[in-house]
Protein backbone atom coordinates (compact mmCIF):
# COMPACT_ATOMS: atom_id res chain seq x y z
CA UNK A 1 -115.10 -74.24 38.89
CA UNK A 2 -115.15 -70.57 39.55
CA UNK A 3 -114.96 -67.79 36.29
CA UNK A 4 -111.64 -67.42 34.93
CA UNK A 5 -110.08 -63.76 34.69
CA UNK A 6 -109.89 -62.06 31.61
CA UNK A 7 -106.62 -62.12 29.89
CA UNK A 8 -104.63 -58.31 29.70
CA UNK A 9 -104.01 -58.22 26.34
CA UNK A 10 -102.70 -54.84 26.33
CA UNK A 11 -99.43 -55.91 25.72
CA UNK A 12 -99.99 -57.71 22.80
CA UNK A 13 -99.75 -56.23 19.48
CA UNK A 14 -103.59 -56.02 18.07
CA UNK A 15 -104.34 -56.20 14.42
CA UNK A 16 -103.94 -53.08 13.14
CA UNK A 17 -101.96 -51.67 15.90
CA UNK A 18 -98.87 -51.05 13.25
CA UNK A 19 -100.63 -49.33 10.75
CA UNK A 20 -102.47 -47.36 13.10
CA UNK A 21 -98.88 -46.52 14.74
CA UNK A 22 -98.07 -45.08 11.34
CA UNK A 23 -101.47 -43.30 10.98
CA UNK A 24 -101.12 -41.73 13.98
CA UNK A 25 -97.72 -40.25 13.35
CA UNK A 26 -99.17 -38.91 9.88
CA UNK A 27 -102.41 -37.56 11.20
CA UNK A 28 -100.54 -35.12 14.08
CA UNK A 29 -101.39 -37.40 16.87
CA UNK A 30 -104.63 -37.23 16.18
CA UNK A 31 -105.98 -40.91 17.82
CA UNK A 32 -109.56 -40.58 15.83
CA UNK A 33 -108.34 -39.32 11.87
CA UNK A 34 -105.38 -42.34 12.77
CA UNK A 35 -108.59 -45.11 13.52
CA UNK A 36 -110.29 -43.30 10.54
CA UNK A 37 -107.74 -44.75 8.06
CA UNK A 38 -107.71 -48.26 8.96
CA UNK A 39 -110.23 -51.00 7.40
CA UNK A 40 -113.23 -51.32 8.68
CA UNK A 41 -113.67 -48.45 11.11
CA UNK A 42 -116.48 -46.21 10.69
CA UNK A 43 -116.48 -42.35 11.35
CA UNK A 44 -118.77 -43.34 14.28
CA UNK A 45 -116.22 -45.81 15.91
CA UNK A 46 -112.95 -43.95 15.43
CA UNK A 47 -112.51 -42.32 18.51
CA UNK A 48 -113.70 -45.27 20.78
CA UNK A 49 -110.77 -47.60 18.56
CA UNK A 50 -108.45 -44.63 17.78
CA UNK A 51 -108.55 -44.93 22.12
CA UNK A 52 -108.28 -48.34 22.71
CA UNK A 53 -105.57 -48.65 19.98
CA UNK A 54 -103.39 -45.60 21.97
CA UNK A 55 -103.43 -47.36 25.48
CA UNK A 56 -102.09 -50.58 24.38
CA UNK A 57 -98.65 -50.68 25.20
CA UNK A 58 -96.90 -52.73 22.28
CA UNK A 59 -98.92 -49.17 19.76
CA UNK A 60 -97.14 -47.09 22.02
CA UNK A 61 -93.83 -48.54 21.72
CA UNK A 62 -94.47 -49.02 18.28
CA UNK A 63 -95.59 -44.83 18.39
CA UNK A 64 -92.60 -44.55 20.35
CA UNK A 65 -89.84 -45.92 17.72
CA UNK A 66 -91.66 -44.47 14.54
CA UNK A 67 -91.03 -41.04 16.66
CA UNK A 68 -87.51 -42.01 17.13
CA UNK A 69 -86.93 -43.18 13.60
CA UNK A 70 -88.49 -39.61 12.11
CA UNK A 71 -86.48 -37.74 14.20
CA UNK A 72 -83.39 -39.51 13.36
CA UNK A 73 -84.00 -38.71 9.95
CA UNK A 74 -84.87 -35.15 9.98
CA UNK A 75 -82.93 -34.20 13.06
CA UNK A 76 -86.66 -32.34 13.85
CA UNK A 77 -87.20 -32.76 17.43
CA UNK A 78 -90.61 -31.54 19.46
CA UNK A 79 -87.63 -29.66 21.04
CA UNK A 80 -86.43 -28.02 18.03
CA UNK A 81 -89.89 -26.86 16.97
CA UNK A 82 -90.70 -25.17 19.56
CA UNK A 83 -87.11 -23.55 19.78
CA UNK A 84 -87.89 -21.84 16.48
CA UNK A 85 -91.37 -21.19 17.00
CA UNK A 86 -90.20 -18.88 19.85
CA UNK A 87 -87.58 -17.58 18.06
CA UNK A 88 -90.28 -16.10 15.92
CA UNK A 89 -92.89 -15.49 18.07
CA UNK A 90 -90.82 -13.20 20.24
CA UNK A 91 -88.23 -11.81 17.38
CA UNK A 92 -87.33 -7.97 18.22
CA UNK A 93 -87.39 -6.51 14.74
CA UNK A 94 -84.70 -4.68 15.97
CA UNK A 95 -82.49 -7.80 15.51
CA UNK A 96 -82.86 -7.13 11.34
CA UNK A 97 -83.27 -3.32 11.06
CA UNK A 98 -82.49 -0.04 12.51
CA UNK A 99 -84.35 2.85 12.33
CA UNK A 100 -84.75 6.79 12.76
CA UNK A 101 -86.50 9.37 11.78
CA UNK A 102 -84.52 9.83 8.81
CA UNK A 103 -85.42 6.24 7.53
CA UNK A 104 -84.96 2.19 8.12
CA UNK A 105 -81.74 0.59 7.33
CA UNK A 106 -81.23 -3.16 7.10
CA UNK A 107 -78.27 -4.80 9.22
CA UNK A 108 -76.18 -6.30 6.43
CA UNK A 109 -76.54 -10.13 6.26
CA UNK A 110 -73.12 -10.46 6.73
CA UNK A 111 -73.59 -9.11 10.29
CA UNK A 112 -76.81 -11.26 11.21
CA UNK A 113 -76.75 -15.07 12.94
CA UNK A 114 -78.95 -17.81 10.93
CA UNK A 115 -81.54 -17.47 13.64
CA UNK A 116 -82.24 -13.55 13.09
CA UNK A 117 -82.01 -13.85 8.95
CA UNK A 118 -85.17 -16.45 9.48
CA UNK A 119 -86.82 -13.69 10.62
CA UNK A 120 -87.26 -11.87 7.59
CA UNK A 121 -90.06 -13.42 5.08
CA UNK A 122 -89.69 -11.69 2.33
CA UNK A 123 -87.20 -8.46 0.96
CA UNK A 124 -87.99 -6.79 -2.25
CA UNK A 125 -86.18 -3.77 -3.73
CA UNK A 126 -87.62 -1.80 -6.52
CA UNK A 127 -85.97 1.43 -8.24
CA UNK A 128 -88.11 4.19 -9.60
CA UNK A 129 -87.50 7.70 -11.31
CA UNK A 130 -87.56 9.04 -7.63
CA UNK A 131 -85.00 6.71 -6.31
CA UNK A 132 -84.73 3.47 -4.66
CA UNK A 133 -87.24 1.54 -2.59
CA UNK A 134 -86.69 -1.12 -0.15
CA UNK A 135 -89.98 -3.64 1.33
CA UNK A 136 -88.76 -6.07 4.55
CA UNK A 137 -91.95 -8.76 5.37
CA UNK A 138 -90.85 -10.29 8.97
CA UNK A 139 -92.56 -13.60 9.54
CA UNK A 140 -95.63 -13.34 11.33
CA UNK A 141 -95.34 -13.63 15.13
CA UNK A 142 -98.80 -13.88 15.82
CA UNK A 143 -98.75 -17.53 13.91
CA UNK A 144 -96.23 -18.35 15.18
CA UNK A 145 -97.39 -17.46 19.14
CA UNK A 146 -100.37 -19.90 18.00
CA UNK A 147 -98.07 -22.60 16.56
CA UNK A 148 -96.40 -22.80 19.43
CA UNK A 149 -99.40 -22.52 22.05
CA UNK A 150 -100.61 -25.54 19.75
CA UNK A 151 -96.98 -27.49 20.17
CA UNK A 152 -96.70 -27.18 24.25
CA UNK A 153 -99.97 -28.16 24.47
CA UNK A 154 -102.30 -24.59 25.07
CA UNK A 155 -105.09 -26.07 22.63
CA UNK A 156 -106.88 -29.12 22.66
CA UNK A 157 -106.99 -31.32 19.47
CA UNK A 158 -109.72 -30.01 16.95
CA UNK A 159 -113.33 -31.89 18.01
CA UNK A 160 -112.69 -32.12 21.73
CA UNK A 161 -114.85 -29.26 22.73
CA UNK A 162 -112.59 -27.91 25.07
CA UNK A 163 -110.83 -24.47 24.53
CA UNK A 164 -108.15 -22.56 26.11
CA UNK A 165 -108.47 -18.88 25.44
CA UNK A 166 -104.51 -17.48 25.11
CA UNK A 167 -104.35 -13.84 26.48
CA UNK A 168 -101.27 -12.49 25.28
CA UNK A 169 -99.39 -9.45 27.07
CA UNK A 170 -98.33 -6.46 26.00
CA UNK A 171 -97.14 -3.56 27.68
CA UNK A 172 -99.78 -4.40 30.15
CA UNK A 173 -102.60 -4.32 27.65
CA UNK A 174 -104.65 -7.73 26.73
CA UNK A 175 -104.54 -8.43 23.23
CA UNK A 176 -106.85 -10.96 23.12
């Protein structure tokens, strides 16, 4: 009798290919900090299992419907994120404010979409002796530039060793 072939068992659910499903969605899609959390894996082992666990095909489906079930109830779609993200990242402040030489004045809320009033972080207004005072914090675009580098995929996950250095433009100077 000749050797038998090996059975593909990558469609087969393995043993702790649900809670690693779950792990995985909780840990960013991070395949190694997922493997981390199960029984029995050791820090040395959990990116060879985190791996093996994220090719077999009934995880992924499994990946696949815990995505599906999260979005459903948050309405939070990879879409969505990044949608905001650049919202922020490239916000003209312009979009809030006006201003002159003679001083800053806010648009009135009334006048600005959802999407612009997200903009602003923080407003403060303080009065003094010499008169009023008025502080606007914007969110800040330069997290928000990395947040979304990180979301479509710009930087590796954290322990890979590979990097991606992000120039960003402006005005035709680099800024990084």
């Amino acid at each position: 009798m000749g050797k038998t072939a090996k059975k593909n068992n990558t469609a087969k659910m393995p043993k702790h290919g649900k809670a690693f499903a779950l792990a995985y969605i909780n840990n960013s899609r991070n395949a190694t900090a997922a493997a981390r959390t199960l029984p029995g894996i050791s820090d040395q082992s959990a990116s060879e299992t985190g791996s093996k666990l994220l090719s077999n095909l009934e995880v992924q489906a499994e990946i696949a419907r815990l995505e599906r079930k999260l979005e459903e109830k948050t309405l939070i779609t990879k879409q969505r994120l990044i949608d905001e993200w650049a919202r922020i990242a490239f916000a003209d402040p312009g979009d809030v404010m006006s201003w002159n030489e003679s001083g800053i004045e806010m648009i009135p809320k009334e006048k600005l979409a959802a999407d612009k009033r997200r903009l602003i972080k923080s407003l403060s207004h303080h009065t003094t002796a010499t008169g009023e005072s008025f502080k606007v914090e914007l969110v800040d675009r330069d997290s928000a530039k990395k947040e979304l580098a990180k979301l479509l995929g710009y930087y590796p996950e954290e322990g890979t060793g590979d990097a991606v250095k992000l120039v960003f433009m402006f005005g035709g100077k680099s800024n990084g």
